[in-house]
Protein backbone atom coordinates (compact mmCIF):
# COMPACT_ATOMS: atom_id res chain seq x y z
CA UNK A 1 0.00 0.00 0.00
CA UNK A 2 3.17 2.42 0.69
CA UNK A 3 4.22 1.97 -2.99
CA UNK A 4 0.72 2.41 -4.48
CA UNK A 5 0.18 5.21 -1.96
CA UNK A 6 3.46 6.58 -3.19
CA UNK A 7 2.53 5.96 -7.35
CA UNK A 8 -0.72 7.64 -7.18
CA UNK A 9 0.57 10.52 -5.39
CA UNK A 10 3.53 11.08 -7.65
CA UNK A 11 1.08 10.58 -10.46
CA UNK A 12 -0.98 13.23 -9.63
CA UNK A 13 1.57 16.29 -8.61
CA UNK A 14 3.50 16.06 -11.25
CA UNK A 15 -0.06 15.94 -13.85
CA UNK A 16 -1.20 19.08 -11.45
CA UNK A 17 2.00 20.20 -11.69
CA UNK A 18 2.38 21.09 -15.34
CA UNK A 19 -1.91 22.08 -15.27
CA UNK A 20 -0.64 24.69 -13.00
CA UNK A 21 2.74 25.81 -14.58
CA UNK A 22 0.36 26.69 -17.60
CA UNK A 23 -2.18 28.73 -14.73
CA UNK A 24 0.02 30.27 -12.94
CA UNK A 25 1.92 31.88 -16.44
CA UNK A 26 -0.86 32.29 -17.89
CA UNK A 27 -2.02 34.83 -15.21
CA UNK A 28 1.59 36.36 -14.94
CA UNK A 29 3.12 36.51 -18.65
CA UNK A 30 0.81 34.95 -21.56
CA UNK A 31 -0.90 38.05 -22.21
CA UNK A 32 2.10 39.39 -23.09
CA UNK A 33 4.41 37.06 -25.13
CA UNK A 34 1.15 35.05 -26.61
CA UNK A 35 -1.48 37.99 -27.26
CA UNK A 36 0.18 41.32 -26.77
CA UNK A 37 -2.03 43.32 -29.07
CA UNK A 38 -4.62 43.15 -27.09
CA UNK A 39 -3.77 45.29 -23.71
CA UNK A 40 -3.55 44.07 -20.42
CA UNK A 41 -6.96 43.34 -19.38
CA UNK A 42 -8.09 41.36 -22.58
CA UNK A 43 -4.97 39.80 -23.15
CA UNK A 44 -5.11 38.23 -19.22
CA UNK A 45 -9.00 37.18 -20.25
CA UNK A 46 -7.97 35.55 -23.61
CA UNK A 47 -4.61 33.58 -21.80
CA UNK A 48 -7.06 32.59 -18.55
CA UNK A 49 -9.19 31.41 -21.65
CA UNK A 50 -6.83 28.96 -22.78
CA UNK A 51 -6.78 28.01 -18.91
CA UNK A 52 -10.31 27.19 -19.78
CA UNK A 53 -10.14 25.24 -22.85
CA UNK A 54 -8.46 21.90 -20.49
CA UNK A 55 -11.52 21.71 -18.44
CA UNK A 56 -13.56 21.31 -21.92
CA UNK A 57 -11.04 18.83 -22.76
CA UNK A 58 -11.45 16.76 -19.63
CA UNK A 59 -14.78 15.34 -19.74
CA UNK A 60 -13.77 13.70 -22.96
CA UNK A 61 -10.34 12.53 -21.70
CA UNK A 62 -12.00 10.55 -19.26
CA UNK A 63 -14.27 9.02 -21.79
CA UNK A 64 -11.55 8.08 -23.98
CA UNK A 65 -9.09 7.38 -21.03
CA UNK A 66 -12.09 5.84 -18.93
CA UNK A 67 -12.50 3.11 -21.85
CA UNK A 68 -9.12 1.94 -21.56
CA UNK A 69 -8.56 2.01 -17.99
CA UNK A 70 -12.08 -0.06 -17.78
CA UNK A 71 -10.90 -2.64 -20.76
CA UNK A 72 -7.28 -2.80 -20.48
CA UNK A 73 -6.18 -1.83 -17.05
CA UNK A 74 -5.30 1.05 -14.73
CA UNK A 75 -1.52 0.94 -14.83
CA UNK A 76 -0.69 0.96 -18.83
CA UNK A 77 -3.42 4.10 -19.09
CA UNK A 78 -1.80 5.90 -16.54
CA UNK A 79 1.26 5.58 -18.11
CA UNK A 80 -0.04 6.65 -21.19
CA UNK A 81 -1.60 9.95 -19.70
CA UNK A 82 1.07 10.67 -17.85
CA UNK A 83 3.50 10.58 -21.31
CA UNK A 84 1.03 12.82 -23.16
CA UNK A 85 1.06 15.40 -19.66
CA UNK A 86 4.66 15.71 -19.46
CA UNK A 87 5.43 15.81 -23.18
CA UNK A 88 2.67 18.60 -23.78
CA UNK A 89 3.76 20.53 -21.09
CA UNK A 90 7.75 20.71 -22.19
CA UNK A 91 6.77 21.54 -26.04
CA UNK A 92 4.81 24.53 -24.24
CA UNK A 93 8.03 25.70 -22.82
CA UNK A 94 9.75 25.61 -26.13
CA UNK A 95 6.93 27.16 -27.80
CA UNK A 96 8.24 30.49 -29.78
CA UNK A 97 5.98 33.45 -29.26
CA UNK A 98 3.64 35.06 -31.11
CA UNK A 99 6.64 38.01 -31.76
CA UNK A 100 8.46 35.18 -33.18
CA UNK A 101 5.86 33.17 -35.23
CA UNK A 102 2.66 35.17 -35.01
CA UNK A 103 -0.62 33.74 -34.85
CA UNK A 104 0.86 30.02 -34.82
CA UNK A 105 2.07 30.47 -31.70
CA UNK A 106 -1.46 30.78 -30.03
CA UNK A 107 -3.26 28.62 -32.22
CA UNK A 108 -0.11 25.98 -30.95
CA UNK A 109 -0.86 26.90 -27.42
CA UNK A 110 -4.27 25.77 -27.35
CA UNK A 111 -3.74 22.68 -29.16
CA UNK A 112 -1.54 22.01 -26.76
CA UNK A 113 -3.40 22.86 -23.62
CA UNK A 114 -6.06 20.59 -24.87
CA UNK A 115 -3.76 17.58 -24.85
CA UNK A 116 -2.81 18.50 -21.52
CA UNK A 117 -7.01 18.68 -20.60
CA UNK A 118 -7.31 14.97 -22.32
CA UNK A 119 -4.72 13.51 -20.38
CA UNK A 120 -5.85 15.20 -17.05
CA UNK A 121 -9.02 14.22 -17.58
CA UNK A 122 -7.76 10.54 -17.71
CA UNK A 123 -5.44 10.80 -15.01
CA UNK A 124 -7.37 11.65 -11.47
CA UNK A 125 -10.00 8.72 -11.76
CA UNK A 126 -6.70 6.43 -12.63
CA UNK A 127 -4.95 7.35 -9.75
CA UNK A 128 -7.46 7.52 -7.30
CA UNK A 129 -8.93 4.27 -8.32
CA UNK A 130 -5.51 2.61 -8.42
CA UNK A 131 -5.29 3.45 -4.67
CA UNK A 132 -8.82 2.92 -3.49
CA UNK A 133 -9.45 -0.41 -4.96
CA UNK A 134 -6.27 -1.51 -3.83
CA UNK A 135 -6.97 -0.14 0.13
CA UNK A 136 -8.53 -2.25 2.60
CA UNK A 137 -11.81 -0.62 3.08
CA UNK A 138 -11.91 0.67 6.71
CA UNK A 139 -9.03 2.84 5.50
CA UNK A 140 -9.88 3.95 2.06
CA UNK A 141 -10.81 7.27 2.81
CA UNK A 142 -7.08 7.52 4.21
CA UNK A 143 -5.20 5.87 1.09
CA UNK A 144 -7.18 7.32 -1.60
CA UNK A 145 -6.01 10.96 0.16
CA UNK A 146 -2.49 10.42 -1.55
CA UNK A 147 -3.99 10.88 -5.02
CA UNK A 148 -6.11 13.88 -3.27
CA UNK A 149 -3.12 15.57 -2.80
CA UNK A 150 -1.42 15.73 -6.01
CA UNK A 151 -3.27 19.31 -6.54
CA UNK A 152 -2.30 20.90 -3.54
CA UNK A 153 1.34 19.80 -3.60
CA UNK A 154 1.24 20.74 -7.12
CA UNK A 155 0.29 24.34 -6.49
CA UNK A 156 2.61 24.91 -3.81
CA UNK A 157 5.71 23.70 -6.18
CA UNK A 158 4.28 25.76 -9.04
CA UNK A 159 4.28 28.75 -6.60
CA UNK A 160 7.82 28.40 -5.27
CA UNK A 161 9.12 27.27 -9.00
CA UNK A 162 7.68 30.49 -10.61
CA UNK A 163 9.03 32.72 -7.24
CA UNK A 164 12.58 31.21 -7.67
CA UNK A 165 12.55 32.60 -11.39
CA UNK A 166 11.34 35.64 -10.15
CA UNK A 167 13.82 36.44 -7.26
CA UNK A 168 16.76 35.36 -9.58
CA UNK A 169 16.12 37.36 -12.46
CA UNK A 170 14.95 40.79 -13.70
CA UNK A 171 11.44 41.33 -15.11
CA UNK A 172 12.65 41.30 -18.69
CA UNK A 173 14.33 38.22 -18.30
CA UNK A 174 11.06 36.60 -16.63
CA UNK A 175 9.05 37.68 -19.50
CA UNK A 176 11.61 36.79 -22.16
CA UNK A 177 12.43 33.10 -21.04
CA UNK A 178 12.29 32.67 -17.08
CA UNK A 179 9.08 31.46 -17.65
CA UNK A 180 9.95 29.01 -19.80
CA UNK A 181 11.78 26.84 -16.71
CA UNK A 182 8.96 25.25 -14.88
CA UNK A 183 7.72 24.01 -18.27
CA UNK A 184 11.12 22.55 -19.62
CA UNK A 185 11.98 21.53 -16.03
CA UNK A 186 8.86 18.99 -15.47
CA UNK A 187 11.04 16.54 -17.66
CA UNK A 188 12.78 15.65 -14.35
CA UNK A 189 9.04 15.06 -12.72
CA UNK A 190 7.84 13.06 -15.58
CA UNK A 191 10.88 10.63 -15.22
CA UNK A 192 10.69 9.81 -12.22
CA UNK A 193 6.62 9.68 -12.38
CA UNK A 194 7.42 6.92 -15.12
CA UNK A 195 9.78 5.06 -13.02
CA UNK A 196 7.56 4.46 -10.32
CA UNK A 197 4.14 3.88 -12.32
CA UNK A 198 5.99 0.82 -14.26
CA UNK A 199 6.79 -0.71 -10.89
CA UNK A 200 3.05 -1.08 -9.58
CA UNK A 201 0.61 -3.86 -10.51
CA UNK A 202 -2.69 -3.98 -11.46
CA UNK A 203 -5.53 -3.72 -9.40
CA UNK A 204 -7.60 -6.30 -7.85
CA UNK A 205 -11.20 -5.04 -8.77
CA UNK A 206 -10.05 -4.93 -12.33
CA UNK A 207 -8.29 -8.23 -12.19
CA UNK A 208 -11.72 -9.53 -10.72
CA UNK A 209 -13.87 -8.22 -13.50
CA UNK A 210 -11.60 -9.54 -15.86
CA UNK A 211 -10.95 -12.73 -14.94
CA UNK A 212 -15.32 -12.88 -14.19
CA UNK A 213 -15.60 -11.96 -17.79
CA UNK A 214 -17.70 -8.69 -17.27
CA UNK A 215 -15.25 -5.92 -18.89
CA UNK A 216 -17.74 -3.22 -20.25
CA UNK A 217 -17.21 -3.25 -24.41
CA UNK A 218 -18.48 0.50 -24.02
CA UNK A 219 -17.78 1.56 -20.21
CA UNK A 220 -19.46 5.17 -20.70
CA UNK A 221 -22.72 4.05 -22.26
CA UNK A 222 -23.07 1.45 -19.74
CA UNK A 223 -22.70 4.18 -16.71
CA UNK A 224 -24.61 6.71 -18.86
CA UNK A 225 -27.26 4.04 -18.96
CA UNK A 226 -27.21 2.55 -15.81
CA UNK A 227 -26.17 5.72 -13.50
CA UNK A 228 -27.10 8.93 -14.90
CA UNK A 229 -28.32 10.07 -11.25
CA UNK A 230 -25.09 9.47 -9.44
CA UNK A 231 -23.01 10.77 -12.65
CA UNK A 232 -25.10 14.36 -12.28
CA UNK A 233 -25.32 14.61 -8.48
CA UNK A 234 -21.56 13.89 -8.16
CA UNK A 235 -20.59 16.44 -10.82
CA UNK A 236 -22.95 19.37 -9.14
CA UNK A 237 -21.46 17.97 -5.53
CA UNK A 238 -17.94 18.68 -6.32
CA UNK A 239 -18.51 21.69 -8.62
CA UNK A 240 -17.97 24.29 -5.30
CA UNK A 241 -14.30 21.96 -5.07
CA UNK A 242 -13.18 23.61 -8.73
CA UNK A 243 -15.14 26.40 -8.39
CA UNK A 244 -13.52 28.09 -5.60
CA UNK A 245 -9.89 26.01 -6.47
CA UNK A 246 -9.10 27.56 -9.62
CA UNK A 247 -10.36 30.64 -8.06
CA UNK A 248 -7.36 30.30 -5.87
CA UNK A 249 -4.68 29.34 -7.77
CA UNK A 250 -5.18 31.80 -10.83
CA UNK A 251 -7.91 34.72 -10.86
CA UNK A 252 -6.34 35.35 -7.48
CA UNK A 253 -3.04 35.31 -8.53
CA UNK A 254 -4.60 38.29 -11.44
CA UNK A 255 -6.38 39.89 -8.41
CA UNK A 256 -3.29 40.26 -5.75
CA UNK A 257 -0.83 41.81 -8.58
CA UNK A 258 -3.03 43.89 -10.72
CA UNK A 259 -6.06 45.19 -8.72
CA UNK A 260 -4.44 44.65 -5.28
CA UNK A 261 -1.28 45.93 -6.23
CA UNK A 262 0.64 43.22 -4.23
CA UNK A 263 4.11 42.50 -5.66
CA UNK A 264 4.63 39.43 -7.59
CA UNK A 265 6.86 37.54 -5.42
CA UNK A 266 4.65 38.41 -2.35
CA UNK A 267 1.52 36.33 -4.38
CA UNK A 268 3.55 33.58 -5.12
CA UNK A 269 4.61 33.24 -1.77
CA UNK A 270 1.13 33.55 0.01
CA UNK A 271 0.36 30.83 -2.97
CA UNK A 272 2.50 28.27 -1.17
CA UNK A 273 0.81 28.73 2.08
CA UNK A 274 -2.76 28.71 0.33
CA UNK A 275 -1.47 25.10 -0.97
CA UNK A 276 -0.31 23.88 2.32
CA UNK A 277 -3.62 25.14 4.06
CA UNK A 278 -5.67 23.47 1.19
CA UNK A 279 -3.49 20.14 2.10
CA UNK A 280 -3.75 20.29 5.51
CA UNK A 281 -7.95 20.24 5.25
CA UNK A 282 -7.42 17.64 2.34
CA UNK A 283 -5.84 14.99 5.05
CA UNK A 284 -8.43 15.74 8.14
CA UNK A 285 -11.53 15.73 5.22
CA UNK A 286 -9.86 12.05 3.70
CA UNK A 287 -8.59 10.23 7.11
CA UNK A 288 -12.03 11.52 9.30
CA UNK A 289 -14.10 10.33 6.36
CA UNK A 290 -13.43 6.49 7.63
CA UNK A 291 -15.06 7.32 10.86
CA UNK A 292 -17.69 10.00 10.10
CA UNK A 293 -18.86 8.72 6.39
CA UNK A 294 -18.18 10.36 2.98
CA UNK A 295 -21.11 12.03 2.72
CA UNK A 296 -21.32 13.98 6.08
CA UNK A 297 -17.47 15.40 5.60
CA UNK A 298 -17.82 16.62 1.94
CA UNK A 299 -21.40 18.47 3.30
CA UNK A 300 -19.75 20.22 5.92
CA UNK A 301 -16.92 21.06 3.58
CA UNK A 302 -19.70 22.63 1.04
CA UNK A 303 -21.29 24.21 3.71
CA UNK A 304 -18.64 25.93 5.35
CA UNK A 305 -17.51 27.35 1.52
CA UNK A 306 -21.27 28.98 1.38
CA UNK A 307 -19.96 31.18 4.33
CA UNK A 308 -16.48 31.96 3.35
CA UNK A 309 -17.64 32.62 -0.35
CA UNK A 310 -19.07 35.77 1.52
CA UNK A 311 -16.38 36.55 3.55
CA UNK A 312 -13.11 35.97 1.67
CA UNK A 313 -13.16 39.02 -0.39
CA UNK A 314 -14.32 41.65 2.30
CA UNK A 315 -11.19 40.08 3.98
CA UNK A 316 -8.67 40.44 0.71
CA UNK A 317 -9.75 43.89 0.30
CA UNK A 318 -8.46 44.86 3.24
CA UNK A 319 -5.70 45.36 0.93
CA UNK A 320 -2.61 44.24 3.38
CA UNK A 321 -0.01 41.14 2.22
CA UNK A 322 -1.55 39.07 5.64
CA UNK A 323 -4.57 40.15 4.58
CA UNK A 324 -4.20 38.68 1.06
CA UNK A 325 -2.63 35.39 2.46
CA UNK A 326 -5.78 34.97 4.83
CA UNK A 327 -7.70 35.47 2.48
CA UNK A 328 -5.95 33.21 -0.14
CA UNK A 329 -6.05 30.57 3.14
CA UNK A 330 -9.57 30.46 3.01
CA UNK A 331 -10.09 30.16 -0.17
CA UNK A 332 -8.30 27.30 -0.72
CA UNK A 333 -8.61 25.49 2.60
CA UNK A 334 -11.86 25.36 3.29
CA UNK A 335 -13.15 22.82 0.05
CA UNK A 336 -10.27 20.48 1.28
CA UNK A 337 -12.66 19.04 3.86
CA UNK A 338 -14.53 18.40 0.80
CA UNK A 339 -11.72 17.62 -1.30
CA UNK A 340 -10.26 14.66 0.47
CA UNK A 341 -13.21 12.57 1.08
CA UNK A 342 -13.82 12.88 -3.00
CA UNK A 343 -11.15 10.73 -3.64
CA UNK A 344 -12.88 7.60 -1.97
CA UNK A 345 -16.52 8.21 -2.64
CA UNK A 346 -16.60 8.70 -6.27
CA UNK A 347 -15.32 5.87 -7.22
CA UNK A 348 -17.37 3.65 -4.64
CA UNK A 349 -20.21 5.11 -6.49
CA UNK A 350 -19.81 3.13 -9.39
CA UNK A 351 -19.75 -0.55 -10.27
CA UNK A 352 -16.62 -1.75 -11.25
CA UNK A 353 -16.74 -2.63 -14.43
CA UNK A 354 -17.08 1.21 -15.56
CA UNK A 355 -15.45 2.70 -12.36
CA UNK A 356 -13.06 4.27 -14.11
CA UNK A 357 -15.22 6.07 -16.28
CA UNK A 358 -18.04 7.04 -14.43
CA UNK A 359 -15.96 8.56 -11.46
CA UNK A 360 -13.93 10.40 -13.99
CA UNK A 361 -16.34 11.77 -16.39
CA UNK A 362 -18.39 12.83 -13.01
CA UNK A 363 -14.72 14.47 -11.55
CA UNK A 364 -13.97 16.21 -14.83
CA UNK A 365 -18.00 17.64 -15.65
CA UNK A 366 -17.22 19.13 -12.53
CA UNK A 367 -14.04 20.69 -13.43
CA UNK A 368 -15.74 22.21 -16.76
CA UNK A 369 -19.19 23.67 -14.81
CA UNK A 370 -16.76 24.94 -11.58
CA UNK A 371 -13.08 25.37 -12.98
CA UNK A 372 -13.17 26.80 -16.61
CA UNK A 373 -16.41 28.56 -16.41
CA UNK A 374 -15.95 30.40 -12.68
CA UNK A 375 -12.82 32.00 -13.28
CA UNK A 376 -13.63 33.35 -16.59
CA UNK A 377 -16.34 35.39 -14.78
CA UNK A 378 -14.76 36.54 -12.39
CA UNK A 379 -13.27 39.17 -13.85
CA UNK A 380 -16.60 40.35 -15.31
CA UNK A 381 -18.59 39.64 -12.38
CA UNK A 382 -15.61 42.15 -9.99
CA UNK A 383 -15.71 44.85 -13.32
CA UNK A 384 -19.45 44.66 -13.39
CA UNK A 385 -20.65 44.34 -9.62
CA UNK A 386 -17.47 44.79 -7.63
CA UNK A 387 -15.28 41.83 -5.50
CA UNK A 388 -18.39 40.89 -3.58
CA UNK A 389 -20.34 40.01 -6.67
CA UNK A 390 -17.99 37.00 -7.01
CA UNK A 391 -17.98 36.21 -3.30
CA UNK A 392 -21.70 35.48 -3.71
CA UNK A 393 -21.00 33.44 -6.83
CA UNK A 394 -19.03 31.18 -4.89
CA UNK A 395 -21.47 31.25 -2.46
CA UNK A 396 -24.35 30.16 -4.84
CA UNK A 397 -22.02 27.27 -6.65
CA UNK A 398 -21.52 26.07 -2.68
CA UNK A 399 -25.35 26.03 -1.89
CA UNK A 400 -25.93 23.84 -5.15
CA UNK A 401 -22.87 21.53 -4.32
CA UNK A 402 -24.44 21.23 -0.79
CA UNK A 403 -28.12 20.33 -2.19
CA UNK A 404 -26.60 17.55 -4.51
CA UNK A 405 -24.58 16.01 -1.69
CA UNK A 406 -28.02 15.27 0.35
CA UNK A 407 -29.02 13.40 -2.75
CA UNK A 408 -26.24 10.97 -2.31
CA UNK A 409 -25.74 8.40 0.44
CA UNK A 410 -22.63 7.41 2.44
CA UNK A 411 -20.64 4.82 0.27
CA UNK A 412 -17.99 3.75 2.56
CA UNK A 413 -18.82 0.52 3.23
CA UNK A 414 -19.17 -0.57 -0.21
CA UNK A 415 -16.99 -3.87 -1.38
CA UNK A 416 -14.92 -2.31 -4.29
CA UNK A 417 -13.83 -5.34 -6.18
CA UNK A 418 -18.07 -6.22 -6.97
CA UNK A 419 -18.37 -6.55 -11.04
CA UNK A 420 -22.33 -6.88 -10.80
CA UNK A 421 -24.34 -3.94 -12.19
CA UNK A 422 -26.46 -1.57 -9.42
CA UNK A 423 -29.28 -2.70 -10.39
CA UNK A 424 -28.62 -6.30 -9.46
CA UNK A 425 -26.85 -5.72 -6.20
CA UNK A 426 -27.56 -2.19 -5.75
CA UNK A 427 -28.42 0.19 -2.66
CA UNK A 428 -27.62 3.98 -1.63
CA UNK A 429 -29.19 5.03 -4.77
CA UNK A 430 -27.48 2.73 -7.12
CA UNK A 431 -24.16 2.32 -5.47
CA UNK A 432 -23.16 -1.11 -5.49
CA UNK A 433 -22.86 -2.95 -2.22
C-alpha cells in the first residue's frame, strides 16, 4: 500500500503540476508574449481562456481514457496519460511566441493545452482508483487521500518554481524566457513519475472483472445508462471543489498583482501557504471520512464554503499582504474538507466494471461547470458588480454543491472489487454494495 500510496501521489503532482505551470503563467506573462495586441486586461481574459479550454477537454479525456482504464487496465493508461502530460507541457516551454511566429504560436498553445485537458481528464480517476481499490476498506478514505493531494502539492511547487525565477532574475528576463523553466523543467518530474508507475501492478477489482468476464465493451454508455443520477449529483457535488480552487490558484493570482497591487513575489509566496492550508484540510476531510462517512465530511466542507464565499473578499480587500494570504487561506482550505473525502466516494459510487469512467467523467464535468467557467467570470462579475459580486458566486455554486450532496448516500462501506451492475446488487441510490 506504501508503494501504491506513493505511485498515485507522484502521479498526480506532477499531472497538477504542469496544469498549474500553464495557470500560474498564464495569469503572470501569456498576455504578453502570446497575445500582446490586445492590452492588459483582454490579453489576461484571452490567456485565462486557454486556462479554460483543459476543463472542456477533460470530460472527454476521461471518456476516452475511462474506456481503456475499464478494458485494459489502470496501470498501462496511466502511463499513457502521464506521457502525453509531461510531453505537452515541455513543447509549451519551447513554444516560440507570437513576436516570433505570429498567430501560430497561439493557435499551438491551445492545441496544446487541450492535450494537456485529455490527459488530465484521464489521469485523477486512474490514480485515485488505483489506490482505493487496492486499500482495505476501513481505510480507504485515508489511502485514496495520496492521489487527493497531487493538486495541492502541485500548487505549492508551481508557486515556489515560478518565485525562484522571479527572485533570480529581472522582469525582462522573466518575461523573455524565465518562464519558460517550470515548463522545460517537469522533464525531471515526468521521469521519475514513469519510473515508479511501471513498478506497480494492477488492481484487484479490475483483475476480478476480468478474470469474471464482465469488462464493459463500451464503459461510458453502460454508466450513462445505468447511473445517470449518481453521474449528475456527483458532478454538481464537487462543482464548489473547482469552483472556488481555480479561483485560488489563478484569478487570485490576477487579483493580488493587478487590482491589489501586491508585488509578484509576495503572491507567489502567500500561494505556497494557500497550498499547504488546502493540504492540511485535504488529510483531516480524507482520514475523518473512515469514521464519520463520505457524505457527512464533503457536506460540511460545502457548507462551510457557502460562508467563506461571503467573507473571503471583504477580507482580501483589506488590501494588506496578511490580509491577502488569509484570504488566499480560506479560499483554498476550506473545500479540502470536501476535497479529500472525493477521492474515496466517487469511485465507490460506481460498479466496477465502468469505475473508471463514471468517477472520472463525473470528476472532470465538474471541473468544466466549476473550474473553466468560474474563473472566466470573475473578472466580469468584480468589473461589473465589484469583489463581492464573485464572493456570492461562490457562495451560490456552494449552496448547489451542498443540495446535490443530500441526494447521495454514504458509500464507505461498499466492497470495491463487486463486477455486478447496481441494479442487481444495488443500494444507496445505485451504489453497489
Amino acid at each position: 500500500m506504501a508503494r501504491v500510496a506513493f505511485a498515485s501521489m507522484t502521479g498526480t503532482v506532477i499531472e497538477f503540476y504542469d496544469f498549474f505551470v500553464y495557470g500560474t503563467a498564464a495569469a503572470l506573462v501569456f498576455n504578453k508574449v502570446f497575445f500582446p495586441e490586445l492590452g492588459a486586461a483582454q490579453g489576461t481574459l484571452l490567456a485565462l481562456a486557454t486556462f479554460g479550454v483543459a476543463f472542456v477537454a477533460r470530460p472527454f479525456g476521461s471518456i476516452v481514457f475511462g474506456h481503456y482504464g475499464d478494458r485494459i487496465g489502470r496501470k498501462r493508461t496511466l502511463v499513457t496519460t502521464l506521457l502525453m502530460m509531461g510531453l505537452s507541457t515541455v513543447a509549451i516551454g519551447i513554444l516560440p511566441s507570437t513576436g516570433t511566429i505570429g498567430v501560430l504560436a497561439p493557435i499551438l498553445l491551445v492545441a496544446l493545452r487541450i492535450v494537456q485537458g485529455l490527459a488530465v481528464g484521464g489521469e485523477w480517476a486512474g490514480a485515485t482508483l488505483l489506490a482505493a481499490e487496492n486499500a482495505p476498506k476501513a481505510k480507504r478514505g485515508k489511502y485514496a487521500l495520496y492521489p487527493q493531494l497531487g493538486p495541492s502539492v502541485a500548487f505549492a511547487l508551481s508557486s515556489a518554481t515560478f518565485l525562484v525565477t522571479a527572485l533570480t532574475m529581472s522582469n525582462e528576463a522573466f518575461l523573455g524566457w524565465g518562464w519558460r523553466l517550470p515548463f522545460i523543467g517537469s522533464i525531471l518530474l515526468v521521469g521519475l513519475g514513469l519510473f515508479v508507475r511501471l513498478k506497480i501492478e494492477e488492481t484487484e477489482s479490475f483483475r476480478a472483472a476480468k478474470n469474471s468476464g464482465s469488462i464493459a465493451k463500451l464503459p461510458v454508455l453502460d454508466v450513462i445508462t445505468r447511473q445517470p443520477r449518481e453521474i449528475l449529483l456527483a458532478s454538481f457535488m464537487t462543482t464548489t471543489v473547482f469552483g472556488f480552487f481555480y479561483i485560488g490558484v489563478t484569478y487570485l493570482t490576477t487579483y493580488g498583482t493587478s487590482v491589489l497591487k501586491h508585488p509578484r513575489t509576495t503572491v507567489l509566496a502567500l500561494g505556497i501557504l494557500g497550498g499547504l492550508a488546502f493540504a492540511a484540510t485535504t488529510i483531516v476531510g480524507a482520514i475523518w471520512s473512515d469514521r464519520a462517512g463520505r457524505k457527512k465530511l464533503v457536506l460540511w466542507g460545502n457548507l462551510a464554503s457557502i460562508v467563506v464565499g461571503v467573507i473571503a473578499f471583504p477580507v482580501l480587500d483589506i488590501g494588506t499582504a496578511w490580509a491577502f494570504g488569509l484570504g488566499l487561506c480560506l479560499v483554498l482550505g476550506v473545500v479540502g474538507f470536501a476535497y479529500g473525502p472525493v477521492g474515496a466516494m466517487l469511485p465507490e459510487l460506481f460498479s466496477a466494471q465502468y469505475r473508471y469512467t463514471g468517477a472520472g467523467l463525473s470528476y472532470n464535468l465538474a471541473g468544466v461547470l466549476g473550474g473553466a467557467i468560474t474563473p472566466l467570470v470573475a473578472g466580469l462579475l468584480v468589473d461589473a458588480f465589484g469583489s463581492i459580486a464573485l464572493g456570492f458566486y461562490l457562495a451560490f455554486l456552494a449552496l448547489i454543491s451542498t443540495l446535490c450532496t443530500l441526494g447521495l448516500g454514504d458509500t464507505r462501506n461498499v466492497e470495491m472489487a463487486t463486477v455486478e451492475p447496481p441494479a442487481a446488487t444495488g443500494d444507496l441510490h445505485g451504489a453497489p454494495r
